[in-house]
C-alpha atoms as a PDB file:
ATOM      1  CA  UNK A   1     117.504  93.527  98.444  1.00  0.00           C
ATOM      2  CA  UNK A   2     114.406  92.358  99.860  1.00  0.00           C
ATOM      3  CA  UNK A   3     111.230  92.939 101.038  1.00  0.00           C
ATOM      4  CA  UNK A   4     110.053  91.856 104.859  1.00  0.00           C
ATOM      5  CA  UNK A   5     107.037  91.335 106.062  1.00  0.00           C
ATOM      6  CA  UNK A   6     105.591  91.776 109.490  1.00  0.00           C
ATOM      7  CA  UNK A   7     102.400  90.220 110.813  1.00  0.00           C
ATOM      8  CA  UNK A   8     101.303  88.265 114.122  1.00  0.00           C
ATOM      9  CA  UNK A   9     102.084  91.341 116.574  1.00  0.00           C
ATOM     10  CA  UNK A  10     101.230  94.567 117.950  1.00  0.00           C
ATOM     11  CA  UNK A  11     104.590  96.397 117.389  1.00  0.00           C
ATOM     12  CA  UNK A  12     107.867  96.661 116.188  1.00  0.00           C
ATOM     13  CA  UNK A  13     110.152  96.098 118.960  1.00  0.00           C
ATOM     14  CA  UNK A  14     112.734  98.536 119.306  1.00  0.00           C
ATOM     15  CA  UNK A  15     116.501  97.900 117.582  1.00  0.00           C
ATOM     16  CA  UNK A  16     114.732  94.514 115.800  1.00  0.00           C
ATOM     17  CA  UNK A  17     115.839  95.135 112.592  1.00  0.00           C
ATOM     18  CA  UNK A  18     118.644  97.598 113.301  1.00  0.00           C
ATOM     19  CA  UNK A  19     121.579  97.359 110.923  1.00  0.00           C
ATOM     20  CA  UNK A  20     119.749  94.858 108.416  1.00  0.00           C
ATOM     21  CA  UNK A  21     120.934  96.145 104.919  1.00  0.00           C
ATOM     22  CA  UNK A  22     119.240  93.339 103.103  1.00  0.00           C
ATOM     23  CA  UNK A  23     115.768  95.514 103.097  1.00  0.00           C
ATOM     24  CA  UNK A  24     114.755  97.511 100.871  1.00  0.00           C
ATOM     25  CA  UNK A  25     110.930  97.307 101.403  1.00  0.00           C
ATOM     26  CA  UNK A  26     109.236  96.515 104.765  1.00  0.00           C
ATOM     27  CA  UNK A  27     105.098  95.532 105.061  1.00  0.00           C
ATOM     28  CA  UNK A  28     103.322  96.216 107.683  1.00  0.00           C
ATOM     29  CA  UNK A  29     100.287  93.791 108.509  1.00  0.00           C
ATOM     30  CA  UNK A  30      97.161  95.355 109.901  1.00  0.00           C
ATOM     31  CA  UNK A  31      97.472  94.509 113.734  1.00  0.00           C
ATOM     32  CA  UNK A  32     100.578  96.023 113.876  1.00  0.00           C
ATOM     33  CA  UNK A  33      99.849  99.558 116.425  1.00  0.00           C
ATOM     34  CA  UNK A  34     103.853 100.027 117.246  1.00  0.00           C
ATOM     35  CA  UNK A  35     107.214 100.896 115.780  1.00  0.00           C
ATOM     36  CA  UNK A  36     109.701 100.883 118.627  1.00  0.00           C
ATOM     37  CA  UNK A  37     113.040 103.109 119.531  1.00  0.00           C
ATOM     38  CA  UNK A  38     115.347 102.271 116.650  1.00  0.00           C
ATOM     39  CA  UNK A  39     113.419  99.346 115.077  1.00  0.00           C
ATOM     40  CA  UNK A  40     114.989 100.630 111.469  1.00  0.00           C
ATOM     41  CA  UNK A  41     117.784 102.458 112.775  1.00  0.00           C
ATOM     42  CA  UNK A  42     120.786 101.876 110.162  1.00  0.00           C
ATOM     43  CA  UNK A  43     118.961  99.764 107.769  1.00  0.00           C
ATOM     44  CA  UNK A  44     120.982 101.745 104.522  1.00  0.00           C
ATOM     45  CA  UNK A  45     118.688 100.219 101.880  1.00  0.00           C
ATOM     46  CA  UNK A  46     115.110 100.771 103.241  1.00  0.00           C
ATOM     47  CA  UNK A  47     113.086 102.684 100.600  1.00  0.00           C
ATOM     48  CA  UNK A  48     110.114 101.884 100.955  1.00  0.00           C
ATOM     49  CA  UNK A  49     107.523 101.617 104.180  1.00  0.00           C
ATOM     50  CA  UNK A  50     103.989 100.006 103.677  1.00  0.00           C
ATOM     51  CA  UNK A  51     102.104 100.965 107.093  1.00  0.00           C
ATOM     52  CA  UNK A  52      98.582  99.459 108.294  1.00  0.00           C
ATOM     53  CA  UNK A  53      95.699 101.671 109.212  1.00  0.00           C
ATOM     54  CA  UNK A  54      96.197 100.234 113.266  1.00  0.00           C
ATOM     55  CA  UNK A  55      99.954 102.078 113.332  1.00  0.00           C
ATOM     56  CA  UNK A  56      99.191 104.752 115.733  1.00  0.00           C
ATOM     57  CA  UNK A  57     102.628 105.016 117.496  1.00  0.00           C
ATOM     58  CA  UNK A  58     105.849 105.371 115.403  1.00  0.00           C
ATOM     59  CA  UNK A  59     108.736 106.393 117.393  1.00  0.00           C
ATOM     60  CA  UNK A  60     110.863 109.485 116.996  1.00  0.00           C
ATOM     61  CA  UNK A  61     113.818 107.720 116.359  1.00  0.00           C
ATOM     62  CA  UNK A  62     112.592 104.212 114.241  1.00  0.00           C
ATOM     63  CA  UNK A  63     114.237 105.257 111.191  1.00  0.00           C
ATOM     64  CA  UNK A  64     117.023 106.823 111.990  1.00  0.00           C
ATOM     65  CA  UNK A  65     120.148 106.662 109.958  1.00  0.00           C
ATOM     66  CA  UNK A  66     118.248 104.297 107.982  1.00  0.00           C
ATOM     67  CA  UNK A  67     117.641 105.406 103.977  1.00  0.00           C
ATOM     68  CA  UNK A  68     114.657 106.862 105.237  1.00  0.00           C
ATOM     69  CA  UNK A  69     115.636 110.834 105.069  1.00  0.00           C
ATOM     70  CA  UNK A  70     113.208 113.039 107.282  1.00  0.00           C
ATOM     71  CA  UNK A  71     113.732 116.787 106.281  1.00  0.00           C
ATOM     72  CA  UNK A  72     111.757 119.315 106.362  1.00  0.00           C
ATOM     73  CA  UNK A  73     110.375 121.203 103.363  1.00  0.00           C
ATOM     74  CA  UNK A  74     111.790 118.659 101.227  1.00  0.00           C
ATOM     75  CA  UNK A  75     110.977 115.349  99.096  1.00  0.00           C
ATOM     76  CA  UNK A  76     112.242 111.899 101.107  1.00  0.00           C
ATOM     77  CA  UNK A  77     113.838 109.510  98.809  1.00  0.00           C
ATOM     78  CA  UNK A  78     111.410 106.999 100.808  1.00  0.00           C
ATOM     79  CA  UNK A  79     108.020 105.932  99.887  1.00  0.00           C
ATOM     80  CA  UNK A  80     105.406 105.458 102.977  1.00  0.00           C
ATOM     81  CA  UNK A  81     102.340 104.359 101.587  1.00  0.00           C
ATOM     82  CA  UNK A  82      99.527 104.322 103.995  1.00  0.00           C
ATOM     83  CA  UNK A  83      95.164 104.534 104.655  1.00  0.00           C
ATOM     84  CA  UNK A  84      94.303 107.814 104.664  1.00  0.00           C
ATOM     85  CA  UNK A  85      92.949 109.874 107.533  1.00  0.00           C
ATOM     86  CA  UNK A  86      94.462 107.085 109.670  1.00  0.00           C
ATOM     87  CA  UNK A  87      96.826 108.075 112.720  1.00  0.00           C
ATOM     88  CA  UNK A  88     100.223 106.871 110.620  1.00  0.00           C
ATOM     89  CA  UNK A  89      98.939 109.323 107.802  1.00  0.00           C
ATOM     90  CA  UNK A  90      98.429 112.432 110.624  1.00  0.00           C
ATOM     91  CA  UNK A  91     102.460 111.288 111.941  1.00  0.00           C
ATOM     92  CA  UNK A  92     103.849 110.803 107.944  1.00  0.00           C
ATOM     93  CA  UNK A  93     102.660 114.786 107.640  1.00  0.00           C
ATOM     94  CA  UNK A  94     103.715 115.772 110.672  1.00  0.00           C
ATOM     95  CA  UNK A  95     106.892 115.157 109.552  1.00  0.00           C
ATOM     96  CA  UNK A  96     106.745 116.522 105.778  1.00  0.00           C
ATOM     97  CA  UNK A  97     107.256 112.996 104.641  1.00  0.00           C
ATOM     98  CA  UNK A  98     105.196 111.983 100.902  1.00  0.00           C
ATOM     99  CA  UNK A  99     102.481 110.033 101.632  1.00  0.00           C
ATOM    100  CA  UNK A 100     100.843 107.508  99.250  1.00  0.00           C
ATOM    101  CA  UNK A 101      97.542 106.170 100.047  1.00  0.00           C
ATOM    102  CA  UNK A 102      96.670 102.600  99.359  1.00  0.00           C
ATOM    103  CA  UNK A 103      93.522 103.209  97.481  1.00  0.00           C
ATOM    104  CA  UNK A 104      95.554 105.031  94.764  1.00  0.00           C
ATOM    105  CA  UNK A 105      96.045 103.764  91.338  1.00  0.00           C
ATOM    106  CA  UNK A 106      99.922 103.327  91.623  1.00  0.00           C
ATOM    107  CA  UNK A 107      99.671 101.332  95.297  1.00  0.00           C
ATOM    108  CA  UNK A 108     101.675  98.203  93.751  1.00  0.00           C
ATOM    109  CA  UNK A 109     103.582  96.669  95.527  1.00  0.00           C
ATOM    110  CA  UNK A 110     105.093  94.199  92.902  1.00  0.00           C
ATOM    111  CA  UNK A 111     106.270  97.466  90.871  1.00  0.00           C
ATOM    112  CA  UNK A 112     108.930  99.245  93.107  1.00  0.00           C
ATOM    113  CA  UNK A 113     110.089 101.268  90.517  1.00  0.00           C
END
């Protein structure tokens, strides 16, 4: 498994990563206001999201049928961690999904478990 980075854009593109199993972390650089149709979709492995305060559009369907489970009323077996009060922290409740922020004590990145 690994972890991907993204920096040097303003989005996601739609289907870019769709079907990568290898990824079990993704990184989202500040700059970054975009995650396209599908951008995640069927990515099996992805546990754990790391999203920059600029995200302000995530769309309804990045993450689908990825190992990201969106249900409501219960705990997601994904981690989002994100800055709080920001627009990807008002979309993460939205959608009953745990939300870390990255001024807590346990934001490590190096220490997935």
């Amino acid at each position: 498994m690994k972890t991907e980075h993204i920096e040097g854009c303003s989005e996601v593109r739609s289907c870019e990563y769709k079907g990568n199993d290898d990824i079990s972390v993704v990184i989202i650089g500040e700059g970054v206001k975009a995650i396209g149709k599908e951008a995640f979709e069927n990515c099996c492995n992805l546990r754990m999201v790391v999203l920059p305060e600029s995200i302000n559009t995530i769309s309804e369907s990045a993450f689908s049928n990825s190992g990201i489970k969106i249900k409501k009323n219960l705990c997601p077996v994904l981690l989002m961690y994100c800055v709080e009060n920001s627009a990807a922290d008002t979309l993460l409740g939205e959608n009953y999904i745990k939300i870390y922020y990255k001024n807590e004590k346990r934001f490590n990145i190096d220490n997935q478990n």
